[in-house]
Protein backbone atom coordinates (compact mmCIF):
# COMPACT_ATOMS: atom_id res chain seq x y z
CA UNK A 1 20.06 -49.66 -28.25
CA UNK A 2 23.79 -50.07 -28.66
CA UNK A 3 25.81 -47.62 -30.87
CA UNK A 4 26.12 -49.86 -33.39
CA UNK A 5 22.70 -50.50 -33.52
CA UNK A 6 21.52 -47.19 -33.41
CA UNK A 7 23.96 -46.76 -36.45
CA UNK A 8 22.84 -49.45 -38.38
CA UNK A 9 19.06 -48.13 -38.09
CA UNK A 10 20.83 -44.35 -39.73
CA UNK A 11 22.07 -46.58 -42.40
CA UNK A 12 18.73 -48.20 -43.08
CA UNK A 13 16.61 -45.07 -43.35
CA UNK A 14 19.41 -43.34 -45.57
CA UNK A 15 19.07 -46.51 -47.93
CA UNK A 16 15.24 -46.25 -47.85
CA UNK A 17 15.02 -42.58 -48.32
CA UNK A 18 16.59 -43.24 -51.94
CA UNK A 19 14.85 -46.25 -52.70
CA UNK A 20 12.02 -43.92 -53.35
CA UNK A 21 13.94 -42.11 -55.86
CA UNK A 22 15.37 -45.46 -57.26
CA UNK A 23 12.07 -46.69 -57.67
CA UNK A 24 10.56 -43.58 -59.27
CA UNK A 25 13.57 -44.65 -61.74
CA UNK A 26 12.27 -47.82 -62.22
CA UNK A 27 8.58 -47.29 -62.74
CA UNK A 28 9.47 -44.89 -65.63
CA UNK A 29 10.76 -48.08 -68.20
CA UNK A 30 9.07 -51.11 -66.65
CA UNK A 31 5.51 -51.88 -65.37
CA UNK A 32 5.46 -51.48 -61.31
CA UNK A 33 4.49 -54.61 -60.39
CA UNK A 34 6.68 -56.40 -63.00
CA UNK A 35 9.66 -54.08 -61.72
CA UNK A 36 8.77 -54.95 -57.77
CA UNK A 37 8.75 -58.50 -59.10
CA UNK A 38 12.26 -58.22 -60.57
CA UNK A 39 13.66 -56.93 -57.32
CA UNK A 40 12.42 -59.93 -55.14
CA UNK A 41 13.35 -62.56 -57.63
CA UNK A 42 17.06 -60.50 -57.29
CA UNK A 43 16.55 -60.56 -53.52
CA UNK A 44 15.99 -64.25 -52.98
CA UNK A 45 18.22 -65.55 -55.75
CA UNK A 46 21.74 -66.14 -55.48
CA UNK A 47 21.09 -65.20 -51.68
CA UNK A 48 18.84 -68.53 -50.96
CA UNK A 49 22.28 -70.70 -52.54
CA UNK A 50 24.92 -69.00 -50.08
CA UNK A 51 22.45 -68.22 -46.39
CA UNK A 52 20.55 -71.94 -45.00
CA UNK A 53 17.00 -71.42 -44.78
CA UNK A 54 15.56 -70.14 -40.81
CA UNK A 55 14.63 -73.13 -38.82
CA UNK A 56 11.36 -71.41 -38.16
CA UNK A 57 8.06 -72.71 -39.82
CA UNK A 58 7.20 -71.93 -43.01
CA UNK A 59 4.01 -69.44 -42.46
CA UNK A 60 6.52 -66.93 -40.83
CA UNK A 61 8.69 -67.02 -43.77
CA UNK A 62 5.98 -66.94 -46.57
CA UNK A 63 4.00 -64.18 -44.70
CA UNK A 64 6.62 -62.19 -44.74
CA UNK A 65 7.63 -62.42 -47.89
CA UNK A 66 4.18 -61.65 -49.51
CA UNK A 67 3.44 -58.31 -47.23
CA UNK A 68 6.40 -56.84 -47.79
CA UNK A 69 6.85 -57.82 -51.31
CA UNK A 70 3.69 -58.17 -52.82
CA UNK A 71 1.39 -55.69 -50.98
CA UNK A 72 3.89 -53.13 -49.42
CA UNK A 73 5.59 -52.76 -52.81
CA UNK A 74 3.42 -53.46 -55.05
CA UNK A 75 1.35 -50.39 -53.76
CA UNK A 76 4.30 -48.33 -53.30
CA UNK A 77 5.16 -48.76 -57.12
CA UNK A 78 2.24 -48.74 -58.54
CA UNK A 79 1.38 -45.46 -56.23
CA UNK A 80 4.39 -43.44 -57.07
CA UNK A 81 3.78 -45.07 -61.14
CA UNK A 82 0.42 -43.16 -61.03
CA UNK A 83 2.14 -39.40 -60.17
CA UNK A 84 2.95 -39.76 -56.25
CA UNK A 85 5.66 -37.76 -55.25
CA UNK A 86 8.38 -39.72 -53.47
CA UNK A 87 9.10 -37.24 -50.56
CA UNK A 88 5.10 -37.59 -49.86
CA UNK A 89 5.31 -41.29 -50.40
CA UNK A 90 7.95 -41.81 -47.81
CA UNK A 91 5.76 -39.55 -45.28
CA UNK A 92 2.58 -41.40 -45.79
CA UNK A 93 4.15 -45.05 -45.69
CA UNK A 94 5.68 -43.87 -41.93
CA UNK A 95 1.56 -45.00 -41.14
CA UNK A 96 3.45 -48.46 -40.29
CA UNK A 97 4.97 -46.65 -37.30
CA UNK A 98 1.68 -46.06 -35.89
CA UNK A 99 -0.46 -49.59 -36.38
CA UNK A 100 2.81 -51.14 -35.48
CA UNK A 101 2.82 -49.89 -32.17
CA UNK A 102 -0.81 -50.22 -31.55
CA UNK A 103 -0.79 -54.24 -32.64
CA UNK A 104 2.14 -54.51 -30.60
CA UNK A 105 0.38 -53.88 -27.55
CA UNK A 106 -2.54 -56.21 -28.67
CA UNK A 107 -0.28 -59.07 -29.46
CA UNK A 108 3.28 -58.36 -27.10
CA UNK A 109 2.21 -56.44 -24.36
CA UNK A 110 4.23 -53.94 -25.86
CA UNK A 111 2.55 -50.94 -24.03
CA UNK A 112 2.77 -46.89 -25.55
CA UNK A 113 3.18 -44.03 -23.28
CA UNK A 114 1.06 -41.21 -23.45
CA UNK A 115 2.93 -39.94 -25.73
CA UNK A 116 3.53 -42.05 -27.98
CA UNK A 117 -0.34 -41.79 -28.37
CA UNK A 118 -0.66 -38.05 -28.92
CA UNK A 119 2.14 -38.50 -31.38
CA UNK A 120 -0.03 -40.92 -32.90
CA UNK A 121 -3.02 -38.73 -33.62
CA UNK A 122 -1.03 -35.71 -34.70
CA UNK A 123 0.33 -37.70 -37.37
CA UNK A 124 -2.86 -38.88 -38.14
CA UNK A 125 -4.12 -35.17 -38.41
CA UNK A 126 -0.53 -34.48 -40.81
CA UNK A 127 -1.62 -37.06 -42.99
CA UNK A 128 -5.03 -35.80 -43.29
CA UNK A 129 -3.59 -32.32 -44.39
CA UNK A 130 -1.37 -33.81 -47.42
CA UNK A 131 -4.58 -35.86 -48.67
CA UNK A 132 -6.39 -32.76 -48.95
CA UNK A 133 -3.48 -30.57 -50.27
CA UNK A 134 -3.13 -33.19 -53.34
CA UNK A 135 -7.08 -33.50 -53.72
CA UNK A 136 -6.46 -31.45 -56.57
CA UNK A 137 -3.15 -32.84 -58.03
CA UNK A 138 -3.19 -36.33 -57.20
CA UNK A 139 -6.42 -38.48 -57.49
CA UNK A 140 -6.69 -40.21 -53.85
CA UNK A 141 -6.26 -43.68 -55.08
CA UNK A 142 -2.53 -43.57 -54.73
CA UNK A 143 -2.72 -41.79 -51.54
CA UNK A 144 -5.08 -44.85 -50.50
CA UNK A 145 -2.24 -47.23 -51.95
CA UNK A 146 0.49 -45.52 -49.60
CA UNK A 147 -2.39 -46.16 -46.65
CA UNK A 148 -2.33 -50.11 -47.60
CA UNK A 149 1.39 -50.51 -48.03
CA UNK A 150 1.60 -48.50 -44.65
CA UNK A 151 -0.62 -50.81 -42.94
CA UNK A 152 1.42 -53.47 -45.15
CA UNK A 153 4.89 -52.82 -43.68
CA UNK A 154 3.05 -52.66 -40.24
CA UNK A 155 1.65 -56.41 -40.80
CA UNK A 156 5.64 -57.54 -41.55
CA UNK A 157 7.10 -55.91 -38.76
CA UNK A 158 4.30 -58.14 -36.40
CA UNK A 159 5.43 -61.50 -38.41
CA UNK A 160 9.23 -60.41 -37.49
CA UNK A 161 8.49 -60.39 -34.31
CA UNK A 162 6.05 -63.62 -33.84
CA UNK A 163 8.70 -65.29 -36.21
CA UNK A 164 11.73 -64.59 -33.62
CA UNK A 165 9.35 -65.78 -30.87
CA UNK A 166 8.74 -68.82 -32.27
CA UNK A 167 12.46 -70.31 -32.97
CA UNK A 168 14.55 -70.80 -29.61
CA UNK A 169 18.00 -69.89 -31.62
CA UNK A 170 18.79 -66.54 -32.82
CA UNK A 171 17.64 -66.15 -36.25
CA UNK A 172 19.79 -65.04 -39.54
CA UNK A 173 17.50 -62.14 -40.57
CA UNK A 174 19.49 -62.09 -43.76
CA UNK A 175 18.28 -65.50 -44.53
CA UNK A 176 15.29 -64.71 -43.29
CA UNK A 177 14.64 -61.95 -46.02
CA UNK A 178 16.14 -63.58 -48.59
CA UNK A 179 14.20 -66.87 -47.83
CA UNK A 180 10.68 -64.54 -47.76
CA UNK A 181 11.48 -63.05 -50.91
CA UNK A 182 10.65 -65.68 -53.01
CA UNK A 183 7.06 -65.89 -52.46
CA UNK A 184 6.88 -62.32 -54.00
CA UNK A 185 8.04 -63.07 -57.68
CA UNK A 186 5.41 -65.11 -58.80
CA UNK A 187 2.31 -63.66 -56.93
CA UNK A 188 3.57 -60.43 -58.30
CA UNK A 189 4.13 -61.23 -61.84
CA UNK A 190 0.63 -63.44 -62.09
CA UNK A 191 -1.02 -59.55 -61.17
CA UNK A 192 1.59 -58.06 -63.59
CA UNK A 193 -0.17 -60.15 -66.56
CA UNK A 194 -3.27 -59.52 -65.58
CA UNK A 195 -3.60 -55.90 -65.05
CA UNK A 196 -0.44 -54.14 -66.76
CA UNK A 197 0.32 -53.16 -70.26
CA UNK A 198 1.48 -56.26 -71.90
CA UNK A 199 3.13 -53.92 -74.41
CA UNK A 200 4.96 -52.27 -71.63
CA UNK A 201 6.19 -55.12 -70.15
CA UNK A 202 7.36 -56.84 -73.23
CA UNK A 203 9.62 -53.95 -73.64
CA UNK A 204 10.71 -53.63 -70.94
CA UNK A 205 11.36 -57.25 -70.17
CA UNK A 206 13.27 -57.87 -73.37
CA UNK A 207 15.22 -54.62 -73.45
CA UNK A 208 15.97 -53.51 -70.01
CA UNK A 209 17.08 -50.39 -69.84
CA UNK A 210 20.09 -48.86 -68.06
CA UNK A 211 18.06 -46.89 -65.35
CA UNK A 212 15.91 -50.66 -64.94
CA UNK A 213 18.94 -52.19 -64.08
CA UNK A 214 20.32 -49.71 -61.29
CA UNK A 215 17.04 -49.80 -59.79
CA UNK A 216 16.68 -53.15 -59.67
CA UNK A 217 20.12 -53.81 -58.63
CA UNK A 218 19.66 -51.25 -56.08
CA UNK A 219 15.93 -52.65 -54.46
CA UNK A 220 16.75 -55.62 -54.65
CA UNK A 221 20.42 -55.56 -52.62
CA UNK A 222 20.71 -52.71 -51.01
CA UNK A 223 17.39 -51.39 -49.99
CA UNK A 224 15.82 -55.54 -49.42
CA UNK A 225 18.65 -57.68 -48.66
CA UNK A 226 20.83 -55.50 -46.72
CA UNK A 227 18.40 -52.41 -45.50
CA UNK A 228 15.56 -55.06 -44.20
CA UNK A 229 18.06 -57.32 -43.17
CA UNK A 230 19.16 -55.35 -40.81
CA UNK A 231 15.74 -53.50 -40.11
CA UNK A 232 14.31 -57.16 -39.05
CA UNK A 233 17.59 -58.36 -36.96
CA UNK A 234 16.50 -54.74 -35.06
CA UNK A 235 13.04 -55.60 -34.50
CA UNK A 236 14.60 -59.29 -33.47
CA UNK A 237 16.57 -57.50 -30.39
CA UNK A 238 14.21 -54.87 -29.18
CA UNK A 239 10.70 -53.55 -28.63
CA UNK A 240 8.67 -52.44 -31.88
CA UNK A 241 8.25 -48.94 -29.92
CA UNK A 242 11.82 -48.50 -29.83
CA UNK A 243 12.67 -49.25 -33.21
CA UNK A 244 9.79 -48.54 -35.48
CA UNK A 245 10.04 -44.57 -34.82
CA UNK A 246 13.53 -44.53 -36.72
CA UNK A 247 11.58 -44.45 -39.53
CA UNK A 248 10.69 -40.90 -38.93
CA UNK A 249 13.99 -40.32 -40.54
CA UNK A 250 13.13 -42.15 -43.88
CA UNK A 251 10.67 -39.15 -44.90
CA UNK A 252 13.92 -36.60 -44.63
CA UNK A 253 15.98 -38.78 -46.80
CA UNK A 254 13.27 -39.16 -49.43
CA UNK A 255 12.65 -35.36 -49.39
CA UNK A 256 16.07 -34.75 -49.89
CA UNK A 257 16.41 -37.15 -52.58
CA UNK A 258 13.13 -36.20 -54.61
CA UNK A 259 14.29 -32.23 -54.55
CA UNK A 260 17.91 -32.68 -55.12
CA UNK A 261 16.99 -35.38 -58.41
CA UNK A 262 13.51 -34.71 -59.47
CA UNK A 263 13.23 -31.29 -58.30
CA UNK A 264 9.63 -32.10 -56.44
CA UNK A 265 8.14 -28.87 -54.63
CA UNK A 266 4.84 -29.04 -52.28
CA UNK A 267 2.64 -26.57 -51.23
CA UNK A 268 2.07 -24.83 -48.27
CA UNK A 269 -0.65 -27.17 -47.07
CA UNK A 270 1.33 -30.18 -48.11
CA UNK A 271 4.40 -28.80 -46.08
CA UNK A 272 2.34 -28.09 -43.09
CA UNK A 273 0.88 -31.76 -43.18
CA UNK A 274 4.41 -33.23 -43.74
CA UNK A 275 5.25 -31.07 -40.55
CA UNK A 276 2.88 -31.95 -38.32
CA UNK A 277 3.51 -36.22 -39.31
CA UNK A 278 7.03 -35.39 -38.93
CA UNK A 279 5.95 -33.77 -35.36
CA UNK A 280 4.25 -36.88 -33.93
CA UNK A 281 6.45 -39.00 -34.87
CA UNK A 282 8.97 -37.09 -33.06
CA UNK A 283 6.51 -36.58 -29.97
CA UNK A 284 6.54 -40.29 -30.18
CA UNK A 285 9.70 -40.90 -29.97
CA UNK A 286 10.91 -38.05 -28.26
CA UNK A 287 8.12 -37.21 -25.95
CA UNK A 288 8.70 -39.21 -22.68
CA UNK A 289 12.30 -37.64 -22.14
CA UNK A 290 11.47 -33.91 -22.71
CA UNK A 291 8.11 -34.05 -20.95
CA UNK A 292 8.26 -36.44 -18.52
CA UNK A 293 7.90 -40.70 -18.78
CA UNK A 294 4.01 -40.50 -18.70
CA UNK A 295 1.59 -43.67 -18.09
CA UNK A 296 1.30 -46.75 -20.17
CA UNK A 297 -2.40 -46.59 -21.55
């Protein structure tokens, strides 16, 4: 990757690690899917009136739009709504980094090292340790959300990838996103209605607060338009393997920002798990230049 790139993919996990905190902010005066509806409705619109729609067809576009907006985030809000900690939500969610690479080998031919692999399972194994470490605290349903909006972001990094394939022009990812966020809004608010507090969202639809507003603002420009923007014009230029593992970063920026603002703490066992994710991811990324370039599997 160039230096700019590389640079651009430290600015998009510093974004993402406070989005977590941003949306934590949200969640606490509007109803999570209502708020993750807000953001993409933000996303798509005054963007869709200045960037031309991608000359790619439509599936692409719409796909991406609903797994990043209505399952990834839709899960992550509603999962961090019902008590998940945001430094152990970004951890969890880093799952994408894993399927990611595995499709990508199914679909591109995009083949893992060995140790890309081992990383693999040891951050399977670190994951395992945080779901038993918050058995007690946290009922496993939103740990089981943060699996599906793992598996989620995985899906959408595949659909950047077979949507770049299939134009024969560089694509605007900018457009791109903002194009794919408006199939969120409405898919989003229809589940809104039908399984959140209608008191709740009354509120906070007709009196937004202040903190509703920054986090909105924040999701839906910084952290949507400009973070996956340039996440997706990465995944455009290069392998998944090479760019998916910067998201091993995301989980330091969102431990960082849950301490400093909501004072979060964890457990030994919690720590340990966090540790050993943060470990394979490294191994993956990391692995083939201390130890040697290994065999594709």
């Amino acid at each position: 990757m160039t230096i700019i790139d590389t640079f651009s993919a430290l600015l998009i996990v510093t974004i993402w690690g406070f989005s977590f905190v941003a949306i934590k902010l949200g969640v606490g005066d509007m109803p999570p899917l209502m708020l993750t509806a807000l953001r993409f409705l933000l996303s798509a619109i005054p963007m869709i009136f200045i960037l031309p729609r991608p000359k790619i067809p439509l599936k692409y576009i719409a796909g991406f739009g609903i797994m990043l907006g209505v399952c990834m985030f839709g899960l992550i809000n509603s999962a961090i709504k019902l008590g998940m900690p945001t430094g152990l939500t970004s951890i969890i969610i880093q799952l994408q980094a894993f399927v990611t690479i595995i499709v990508s080998f199914f679909v591109f031919g995009e083949k893992p090292n060995k140790w890309q692999i081992i990383g693999a399972a040891i951050g399977f194994a670190g994951m395992g340790l945080i779901g038993i470490s918050k058995a007690e605290g946290v009922t496993p349903l939103p740990f089981l959300l943060l699996i599906g909006a793992g598996c989620s972001w995985a899906t959408a990094n595949i659909i950047t990838k077979l949507a770049t394939r299939a134009s024969d022009k560089p694509i605007n990812m900018f457009a791109f996103v903002a194009w794919s966020s408006l199939f969120a809004p409405v898919p989003l608010a229809v589940l809104s209605l039908a399984f959140e507090n209608h008191t709740a969202l009354v509120q906070g639809l007709s009196h937004p607060t202040r903190d509703v507003i920054l986090s909105t603002v924040f999701l839906a420009f910084a952290a949507t338009v400009l973070a996956y923007g340039l996440w997706t014009r990465l995944l455009s230029r290069y392998s998944a393997v090479n760019v998916t593992p910067f998201a091993l970063l995301v989980p330091i920026e969102g431990f960082a920002a849950g301490h400093i603002i909501y004072n979060e703490s964890f457990d030994a066992l919690a720590l340990a798990g966090s540790c050993t994710v943060f470990f394979g991811l490294a191994l993956s990324v990391f692995g083939m230049r201390l130890f040697g370039r290994g065999q594709p599997i």
